[in-house]
Each structure stands twice: as C-alpha cells, then as structure tokens.
N, C-alpha and C. Protein backbone atom coordinates (compact mmCIF):
# COMPACT_ATOMS: atom_id res chain seq x y z
N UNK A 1 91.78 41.52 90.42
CA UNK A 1 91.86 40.09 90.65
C UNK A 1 92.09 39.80 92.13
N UNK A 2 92.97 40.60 92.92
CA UNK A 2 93.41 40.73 94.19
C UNK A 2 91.92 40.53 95.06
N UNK A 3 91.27 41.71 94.34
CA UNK A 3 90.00 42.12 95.50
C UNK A 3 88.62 40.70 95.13
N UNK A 4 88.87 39.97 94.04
CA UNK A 4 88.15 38.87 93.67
C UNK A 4 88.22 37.61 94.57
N UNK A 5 89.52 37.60 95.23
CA UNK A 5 90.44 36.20 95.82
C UNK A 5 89.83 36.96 96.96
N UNK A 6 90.27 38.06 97.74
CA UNK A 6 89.73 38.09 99.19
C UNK A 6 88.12 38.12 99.09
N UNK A 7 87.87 38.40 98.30
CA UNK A 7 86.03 38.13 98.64
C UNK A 7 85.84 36.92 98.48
N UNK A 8 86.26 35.81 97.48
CA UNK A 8 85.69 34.82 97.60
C UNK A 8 86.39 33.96 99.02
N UNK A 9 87.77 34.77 99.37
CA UNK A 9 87.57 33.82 101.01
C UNK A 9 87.09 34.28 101.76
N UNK A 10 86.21 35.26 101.86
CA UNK A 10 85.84 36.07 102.77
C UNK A 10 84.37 35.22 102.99
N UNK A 11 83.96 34.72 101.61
CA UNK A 11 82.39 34.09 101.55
C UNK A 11 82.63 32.76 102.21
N UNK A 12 83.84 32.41 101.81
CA UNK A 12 84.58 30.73 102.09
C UNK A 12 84.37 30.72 103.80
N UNK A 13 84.93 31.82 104.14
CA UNK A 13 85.34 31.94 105.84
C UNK A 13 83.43 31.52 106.22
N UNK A 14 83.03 32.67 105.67
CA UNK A 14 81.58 32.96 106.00
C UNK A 14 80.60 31.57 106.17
N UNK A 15 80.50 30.99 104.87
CA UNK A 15 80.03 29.71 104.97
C UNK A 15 80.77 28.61 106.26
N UNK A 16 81.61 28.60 106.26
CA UNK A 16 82.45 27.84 107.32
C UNK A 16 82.24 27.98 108.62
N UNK A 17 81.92 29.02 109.11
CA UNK A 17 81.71 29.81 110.39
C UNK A 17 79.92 29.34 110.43
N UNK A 18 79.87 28.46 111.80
CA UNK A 18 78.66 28.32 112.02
C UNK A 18 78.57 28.73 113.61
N UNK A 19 79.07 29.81 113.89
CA UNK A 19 78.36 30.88 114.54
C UNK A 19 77.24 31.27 114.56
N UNK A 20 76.69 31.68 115.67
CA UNK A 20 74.90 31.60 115.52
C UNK A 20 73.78 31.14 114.76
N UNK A 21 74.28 29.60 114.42
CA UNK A 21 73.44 28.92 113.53
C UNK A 21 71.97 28.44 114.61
N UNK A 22 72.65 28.44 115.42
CA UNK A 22 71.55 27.81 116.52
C UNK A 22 70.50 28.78 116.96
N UNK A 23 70.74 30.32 117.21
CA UNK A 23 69.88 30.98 117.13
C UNK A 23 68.80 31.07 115.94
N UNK A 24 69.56 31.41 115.05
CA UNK A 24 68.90 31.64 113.95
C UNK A 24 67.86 30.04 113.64
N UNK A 25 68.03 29.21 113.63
CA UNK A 25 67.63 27.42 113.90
C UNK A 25 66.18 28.15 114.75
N UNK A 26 66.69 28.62 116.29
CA UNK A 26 65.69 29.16 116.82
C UNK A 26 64.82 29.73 116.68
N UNK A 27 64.82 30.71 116.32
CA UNK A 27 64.17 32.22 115.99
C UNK A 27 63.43 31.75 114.86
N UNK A 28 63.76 30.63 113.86
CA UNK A 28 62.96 30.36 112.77
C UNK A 28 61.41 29.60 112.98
N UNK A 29 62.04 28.50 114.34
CA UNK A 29 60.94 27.47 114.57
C UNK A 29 60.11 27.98 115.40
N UNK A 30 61.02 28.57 116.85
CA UNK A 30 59.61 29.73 117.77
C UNK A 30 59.03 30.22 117.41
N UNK A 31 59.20 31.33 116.28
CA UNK A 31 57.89 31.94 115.95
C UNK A 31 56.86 30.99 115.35
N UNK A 32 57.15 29.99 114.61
CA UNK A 32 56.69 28.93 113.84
C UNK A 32 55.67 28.49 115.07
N UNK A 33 56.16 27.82 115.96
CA UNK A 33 55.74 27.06 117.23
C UNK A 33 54.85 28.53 118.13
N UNK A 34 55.31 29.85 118.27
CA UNK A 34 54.47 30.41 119.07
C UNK A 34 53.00 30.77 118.25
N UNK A 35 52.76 31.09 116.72
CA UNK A 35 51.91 30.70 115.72
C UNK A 35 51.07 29.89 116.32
N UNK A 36 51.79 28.38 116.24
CA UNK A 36 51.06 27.40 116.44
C UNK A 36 50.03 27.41 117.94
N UNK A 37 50.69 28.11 118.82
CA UNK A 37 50.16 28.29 120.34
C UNK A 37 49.15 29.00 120.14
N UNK A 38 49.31 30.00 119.80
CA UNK A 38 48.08 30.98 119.56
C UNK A 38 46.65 30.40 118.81
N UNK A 39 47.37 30.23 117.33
CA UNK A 39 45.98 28.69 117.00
C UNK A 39 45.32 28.35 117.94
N UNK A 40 46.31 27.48 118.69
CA UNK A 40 45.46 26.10 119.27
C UNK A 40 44.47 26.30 120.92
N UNK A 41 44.99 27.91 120.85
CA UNK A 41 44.35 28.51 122.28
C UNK A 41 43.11 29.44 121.35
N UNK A 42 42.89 29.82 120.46
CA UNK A 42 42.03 30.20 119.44
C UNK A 42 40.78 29.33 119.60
N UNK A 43 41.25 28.07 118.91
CA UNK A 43 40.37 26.95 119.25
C UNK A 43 39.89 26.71 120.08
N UNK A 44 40.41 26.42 120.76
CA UNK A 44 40.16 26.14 122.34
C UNK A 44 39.33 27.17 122.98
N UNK A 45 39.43 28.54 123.00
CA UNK A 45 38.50 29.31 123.40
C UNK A 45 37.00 29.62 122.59
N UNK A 46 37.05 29.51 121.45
CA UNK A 46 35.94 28.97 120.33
C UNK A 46 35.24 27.74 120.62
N UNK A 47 35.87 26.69 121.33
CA UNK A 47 35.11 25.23 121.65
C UNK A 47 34.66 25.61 123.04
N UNK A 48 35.18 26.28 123.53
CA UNK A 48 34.69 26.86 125.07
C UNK A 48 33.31 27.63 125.06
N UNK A 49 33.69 28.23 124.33
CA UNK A 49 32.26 29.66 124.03
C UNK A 49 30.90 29.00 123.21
N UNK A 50 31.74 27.58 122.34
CA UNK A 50 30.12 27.11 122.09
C UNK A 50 29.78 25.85 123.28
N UNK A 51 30.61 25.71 124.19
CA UNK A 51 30.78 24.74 125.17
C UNK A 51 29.38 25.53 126.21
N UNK A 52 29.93 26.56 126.21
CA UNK A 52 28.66 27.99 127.12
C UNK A 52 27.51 27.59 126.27
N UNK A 53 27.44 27.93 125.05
CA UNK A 53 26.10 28.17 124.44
C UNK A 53 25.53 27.02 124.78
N UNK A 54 26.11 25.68 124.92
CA UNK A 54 25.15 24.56 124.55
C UNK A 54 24.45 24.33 126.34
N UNK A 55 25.17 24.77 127.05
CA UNK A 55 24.91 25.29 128.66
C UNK A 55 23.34 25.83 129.01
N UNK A 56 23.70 27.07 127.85
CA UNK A 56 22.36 28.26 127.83
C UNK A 56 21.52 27.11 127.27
N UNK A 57 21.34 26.82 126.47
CA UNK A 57 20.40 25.96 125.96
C UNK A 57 19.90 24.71 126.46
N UNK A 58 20.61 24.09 127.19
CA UNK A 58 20.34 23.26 128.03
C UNK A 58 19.19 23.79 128.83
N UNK A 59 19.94 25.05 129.59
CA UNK A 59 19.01 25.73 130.12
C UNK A 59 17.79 26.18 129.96
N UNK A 60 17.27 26.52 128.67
CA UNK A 60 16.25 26.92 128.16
C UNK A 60 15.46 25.69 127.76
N UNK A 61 15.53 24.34 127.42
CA UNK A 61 15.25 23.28 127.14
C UNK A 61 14.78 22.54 128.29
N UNK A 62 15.46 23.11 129.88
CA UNK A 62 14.91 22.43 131.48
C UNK A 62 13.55 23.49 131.41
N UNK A 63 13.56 24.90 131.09
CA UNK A 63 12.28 25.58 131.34
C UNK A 63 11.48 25.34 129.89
N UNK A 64 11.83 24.97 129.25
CA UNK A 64 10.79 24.49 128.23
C UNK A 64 10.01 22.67 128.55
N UNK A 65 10.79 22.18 129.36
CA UNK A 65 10.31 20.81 129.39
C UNK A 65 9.24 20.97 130.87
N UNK A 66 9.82 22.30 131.56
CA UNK A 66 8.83 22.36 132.99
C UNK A 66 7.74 23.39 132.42
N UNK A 67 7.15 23.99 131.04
CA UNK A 67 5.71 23.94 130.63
C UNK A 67 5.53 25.75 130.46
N UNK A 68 7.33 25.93 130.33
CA UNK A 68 7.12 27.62 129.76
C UNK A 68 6.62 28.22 128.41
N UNK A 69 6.65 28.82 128.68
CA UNK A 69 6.31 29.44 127.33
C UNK A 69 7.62 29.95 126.52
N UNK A 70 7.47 29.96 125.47
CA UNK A 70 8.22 30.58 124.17
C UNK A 70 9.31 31.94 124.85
N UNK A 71 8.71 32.27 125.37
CA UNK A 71 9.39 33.51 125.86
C UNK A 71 10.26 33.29 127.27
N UNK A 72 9.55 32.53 128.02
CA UNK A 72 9.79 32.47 129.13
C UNK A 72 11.57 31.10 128.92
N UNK A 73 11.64 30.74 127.84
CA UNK A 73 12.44 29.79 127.75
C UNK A 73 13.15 30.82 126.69
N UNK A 74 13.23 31.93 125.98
CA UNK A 74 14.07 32.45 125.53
C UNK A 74 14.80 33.34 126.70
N UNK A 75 14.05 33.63 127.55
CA UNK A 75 14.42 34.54 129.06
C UNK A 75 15.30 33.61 129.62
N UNK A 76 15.21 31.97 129.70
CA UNK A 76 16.12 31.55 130.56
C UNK A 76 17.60 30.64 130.19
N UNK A 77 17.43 31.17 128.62
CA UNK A 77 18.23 31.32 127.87
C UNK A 77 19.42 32.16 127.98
N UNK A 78 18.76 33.58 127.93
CA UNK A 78 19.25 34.54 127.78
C UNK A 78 20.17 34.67 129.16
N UNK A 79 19.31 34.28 130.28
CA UNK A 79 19.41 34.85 131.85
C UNK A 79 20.83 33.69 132.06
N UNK A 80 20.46 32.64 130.95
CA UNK A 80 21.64 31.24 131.74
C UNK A 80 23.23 32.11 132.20
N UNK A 81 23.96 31.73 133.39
CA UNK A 81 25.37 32.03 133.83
C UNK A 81 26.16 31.54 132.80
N UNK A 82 25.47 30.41 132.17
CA UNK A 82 26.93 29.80 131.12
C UNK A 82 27.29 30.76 129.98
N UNK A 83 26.25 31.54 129.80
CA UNK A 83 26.16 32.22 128.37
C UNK A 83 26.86 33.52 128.55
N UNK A 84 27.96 33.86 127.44
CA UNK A 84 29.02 34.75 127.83
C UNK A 84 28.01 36.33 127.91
N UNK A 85 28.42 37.08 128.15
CA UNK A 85 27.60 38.45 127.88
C UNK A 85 27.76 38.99 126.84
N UNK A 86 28.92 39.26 126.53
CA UNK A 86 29.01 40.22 125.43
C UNK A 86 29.98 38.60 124.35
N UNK A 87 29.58 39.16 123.26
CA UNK A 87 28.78 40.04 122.90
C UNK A 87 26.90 39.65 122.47
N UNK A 88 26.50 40.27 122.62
CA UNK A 88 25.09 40.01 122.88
C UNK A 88 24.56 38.94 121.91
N UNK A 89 23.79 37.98 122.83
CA UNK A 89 23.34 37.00 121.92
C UNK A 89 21.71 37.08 120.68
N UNK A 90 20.90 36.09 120.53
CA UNK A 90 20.12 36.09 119.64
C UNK A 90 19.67 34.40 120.16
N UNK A 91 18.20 34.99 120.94
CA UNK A 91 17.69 33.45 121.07
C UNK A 91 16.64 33.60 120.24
N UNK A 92 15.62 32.54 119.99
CA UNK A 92 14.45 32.32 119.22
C UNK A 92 13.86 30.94 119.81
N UNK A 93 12.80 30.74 120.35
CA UNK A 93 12.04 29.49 121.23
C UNK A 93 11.09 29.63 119.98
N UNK A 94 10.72 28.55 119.76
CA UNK A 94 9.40 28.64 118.64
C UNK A 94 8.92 27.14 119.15
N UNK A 95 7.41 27.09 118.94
CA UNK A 95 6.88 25.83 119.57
C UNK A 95 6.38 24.69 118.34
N UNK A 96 6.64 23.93 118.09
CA UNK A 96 6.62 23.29 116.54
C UNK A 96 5.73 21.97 116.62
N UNK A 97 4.37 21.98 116.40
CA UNK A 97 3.35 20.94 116.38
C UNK A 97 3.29 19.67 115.14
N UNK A 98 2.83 18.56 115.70
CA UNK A 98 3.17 17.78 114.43
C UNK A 98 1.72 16.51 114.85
N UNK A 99 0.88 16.63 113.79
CA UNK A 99 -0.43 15.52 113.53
C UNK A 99 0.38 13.91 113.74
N UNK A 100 -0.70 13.54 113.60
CA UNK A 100 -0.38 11.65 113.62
C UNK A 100 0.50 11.70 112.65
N UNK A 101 0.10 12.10 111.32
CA UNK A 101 0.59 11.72 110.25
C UNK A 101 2.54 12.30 110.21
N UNK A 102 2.84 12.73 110.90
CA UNK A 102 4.21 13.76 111.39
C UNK A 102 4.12 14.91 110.15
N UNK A 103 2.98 15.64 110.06
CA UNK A 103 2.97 16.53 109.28
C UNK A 103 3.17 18.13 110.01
N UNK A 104 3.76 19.03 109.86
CA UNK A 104 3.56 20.36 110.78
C UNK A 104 2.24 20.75 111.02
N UNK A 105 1.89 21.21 111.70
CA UNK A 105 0.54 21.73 112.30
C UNK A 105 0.94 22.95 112.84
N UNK A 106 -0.19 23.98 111.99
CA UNK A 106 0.54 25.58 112.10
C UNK A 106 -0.76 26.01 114.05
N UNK A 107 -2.24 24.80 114.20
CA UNK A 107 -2.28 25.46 115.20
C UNK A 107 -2.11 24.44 116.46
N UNK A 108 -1.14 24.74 117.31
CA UNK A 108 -0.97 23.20 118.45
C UNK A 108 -1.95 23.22 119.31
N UNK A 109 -3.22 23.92 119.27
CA UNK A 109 -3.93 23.80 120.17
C UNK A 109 -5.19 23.18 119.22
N UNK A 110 -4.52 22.47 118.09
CA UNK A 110 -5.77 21.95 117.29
C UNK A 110 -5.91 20.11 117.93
N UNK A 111 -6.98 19.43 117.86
CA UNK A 111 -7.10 18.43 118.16
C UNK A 111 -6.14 17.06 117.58
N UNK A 112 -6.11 17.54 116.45
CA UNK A 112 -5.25 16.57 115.53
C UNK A 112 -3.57 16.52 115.79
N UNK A 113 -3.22 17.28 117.15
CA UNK A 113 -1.46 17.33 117.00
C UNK A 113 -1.18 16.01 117.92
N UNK A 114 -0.69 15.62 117.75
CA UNK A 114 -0.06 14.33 118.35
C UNK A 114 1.47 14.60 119.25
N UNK A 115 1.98 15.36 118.41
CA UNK A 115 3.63 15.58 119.37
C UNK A 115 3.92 17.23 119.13
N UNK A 116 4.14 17.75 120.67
CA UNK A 116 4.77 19.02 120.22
C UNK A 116 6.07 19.10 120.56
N UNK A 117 7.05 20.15 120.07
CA UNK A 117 7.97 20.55 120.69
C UNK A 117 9.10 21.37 120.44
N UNK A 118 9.90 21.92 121.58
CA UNK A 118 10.57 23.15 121.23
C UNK A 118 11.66 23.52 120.77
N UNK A 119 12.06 23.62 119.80
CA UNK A 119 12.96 24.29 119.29
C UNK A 119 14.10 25.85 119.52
N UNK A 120 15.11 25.34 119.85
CA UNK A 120 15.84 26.98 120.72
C UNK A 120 16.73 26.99 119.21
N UNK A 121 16.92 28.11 118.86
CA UNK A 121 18.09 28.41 118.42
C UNK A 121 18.66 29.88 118.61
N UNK A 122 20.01 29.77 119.13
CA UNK A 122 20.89 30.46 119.89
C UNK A 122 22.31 30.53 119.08
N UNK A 123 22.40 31.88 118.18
CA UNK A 123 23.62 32.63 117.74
C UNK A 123 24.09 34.04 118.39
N UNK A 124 25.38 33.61 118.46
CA UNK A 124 26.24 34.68 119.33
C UNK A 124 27.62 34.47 117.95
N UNK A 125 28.26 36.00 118.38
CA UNK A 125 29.28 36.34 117.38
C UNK A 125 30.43 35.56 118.74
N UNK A 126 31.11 35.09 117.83
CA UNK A 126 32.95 34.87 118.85
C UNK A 126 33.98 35.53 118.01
N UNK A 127 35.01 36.25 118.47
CA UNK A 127 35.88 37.21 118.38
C UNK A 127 37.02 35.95 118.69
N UNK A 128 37.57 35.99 117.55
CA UNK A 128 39.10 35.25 116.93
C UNK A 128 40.48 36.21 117.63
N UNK A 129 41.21 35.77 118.20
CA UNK A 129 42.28 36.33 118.79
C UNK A 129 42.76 37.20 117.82
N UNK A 130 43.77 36.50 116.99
CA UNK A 130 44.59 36.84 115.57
C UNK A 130 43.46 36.56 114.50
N UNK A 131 42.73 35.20 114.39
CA UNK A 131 41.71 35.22 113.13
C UNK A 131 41.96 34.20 112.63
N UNK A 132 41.38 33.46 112.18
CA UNK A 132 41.63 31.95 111.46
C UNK A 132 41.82 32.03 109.86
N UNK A 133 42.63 31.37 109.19
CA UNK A 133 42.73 31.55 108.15
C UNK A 133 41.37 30.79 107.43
N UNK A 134 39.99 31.61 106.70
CA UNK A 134 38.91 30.73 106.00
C UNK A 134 37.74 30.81 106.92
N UNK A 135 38.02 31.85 108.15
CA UNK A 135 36.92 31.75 108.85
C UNK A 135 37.05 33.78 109.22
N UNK A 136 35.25 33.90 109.03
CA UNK A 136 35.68 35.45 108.99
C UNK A 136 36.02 35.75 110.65
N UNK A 137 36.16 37.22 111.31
CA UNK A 137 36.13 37.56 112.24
C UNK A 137 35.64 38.52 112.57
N UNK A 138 34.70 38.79 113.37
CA UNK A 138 34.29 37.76 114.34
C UNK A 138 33.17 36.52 113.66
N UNK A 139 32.94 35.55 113.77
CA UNK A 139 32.40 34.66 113.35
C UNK A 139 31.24 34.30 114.04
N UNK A 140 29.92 33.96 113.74
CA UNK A 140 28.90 33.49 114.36
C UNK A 140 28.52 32.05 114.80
N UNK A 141 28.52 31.47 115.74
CA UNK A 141 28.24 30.61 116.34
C UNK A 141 26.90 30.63 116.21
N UNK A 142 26.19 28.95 116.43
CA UNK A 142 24.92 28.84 115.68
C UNK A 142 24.42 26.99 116.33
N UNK A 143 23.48 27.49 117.50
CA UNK A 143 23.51 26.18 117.50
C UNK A 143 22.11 25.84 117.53
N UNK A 144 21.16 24.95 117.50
CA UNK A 144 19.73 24.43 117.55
C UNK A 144 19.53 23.51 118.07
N UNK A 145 18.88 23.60 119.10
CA UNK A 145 18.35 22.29 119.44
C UNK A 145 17.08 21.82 119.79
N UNK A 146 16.36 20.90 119.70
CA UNK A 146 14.67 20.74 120.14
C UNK A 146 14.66 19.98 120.79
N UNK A 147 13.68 20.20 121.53
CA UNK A 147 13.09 19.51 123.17
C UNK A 147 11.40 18.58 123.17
N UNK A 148 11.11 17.65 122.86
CA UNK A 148 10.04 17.04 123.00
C UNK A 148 8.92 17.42 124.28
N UNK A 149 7.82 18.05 124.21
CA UNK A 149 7.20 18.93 125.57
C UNK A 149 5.60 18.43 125.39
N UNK A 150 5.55 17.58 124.43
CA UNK A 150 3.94 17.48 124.84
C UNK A 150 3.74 15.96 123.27
C-alpha cells in the first residue's frame, strides 16, 4: 500500500512539473514546420523545371515560326539554355496540316491545306527531393504546345 501512495505522488509530482514542456511543444511543431519547408521548396523547384521546359519550347516554336524544319526545331529545343540537362529530355516537332474544311491533311504539300502548324511536345523526368505523397518519383513532366507557321 506504502509503495502504491509514493507512486501515485510520484505521477502527481510528474504531471505538475511542466519542465520542458516548451521543448517538447517545439520539437513537435519543427519537424512539422521543417516537413512543410521541404514540400514547399519541392514545389517550387518542380514549377521551376517546367518554368525551363516552357523556355525550351518557346524556343523551338521562334525556329519553327522562322521556316525550320521538324528537326531543326526539335534541335533548338533540345540545344535551348533554359532546358535542364539531365536528365535527358524527349522532344517530338511534328508538322500538322488542316483543309478549308479544318479537317487533318496527312499531305501539307497538297493543294487543299489551308493552315499548317507545329506542334512541340517536350517530356523530361523531375526528381522529387523527399517525393510527394500521390505523385510517383521521379515524375514526368509533359508539356505541348503548337505554333501556327503557314
């Protein structure tokens, strides 16, 4: 019974004593909050890297509108400074013809095309710091865009 009474003041003392409550307060929310940092610099370097891609493509869309070719606008794609290096990208220029009627036209050098124009699409993998929860890692970035050229 003796050893029942000092433990329960021993728990009494314990609860009472708010000794390093404030650390512990701490240590709970920082990691909470340094979590959150990491996220939001995650993001941020993910909006950056497709911030580049849309750069490259820009780029490839000025040599597609000055009368390159398919290739020659995946080259200046590829070649753009904005576009990260590694890890290695994936361009595709394709030239996309369309009749009066806005129907596709498989040849653009046929009489009947009325509007041509180019299409880039540009996927690159981005590498997640820690990794997003619902998004795999590394994840593919994916963007398209078309250019009116004739």
């Amino acid at each position: 019974m003796h050893r029942l009474i000092a433990l329960e003041r021993f728990f009494r003392r314990l609860l009472a004593n708010e000794d390093g409550v404030a650390a512990i307060e701490f240590g709970a929310v920082a990691s909470f909050l340094i979590l959150m940092l990491i996220g939001a610099t995650d993001l941020g370097l993910a909006a950056q890297h497709r911030s580049q891609m849309e750069g490259a493509v820009r780029a490839g869309m000025q040599e597609a509108l000055k009368g390159g070719t398919e290739e020659a606008v995946e080259a200046a794609v590829t070649a753009s400074t904005d576009l990260p290096s590694s890890p290695p990208a994936t361009v595709s220029a394709t030239k996309i013809c369309y009749d009066d009627q806005g129907e596709a036209v498989e040849d653009c050098d046929a009489a009947n095309v009325d509007s041509m124009y180019m299409e880039i699409i540009l996927q690159q993998d981005h590498q997640w710091l820690l990794g997003m929860p619902g998004f795999s890692n590394p994840s593919t970035l994916k963007l398209t865009n078309s250019v009116r050229i004739g």
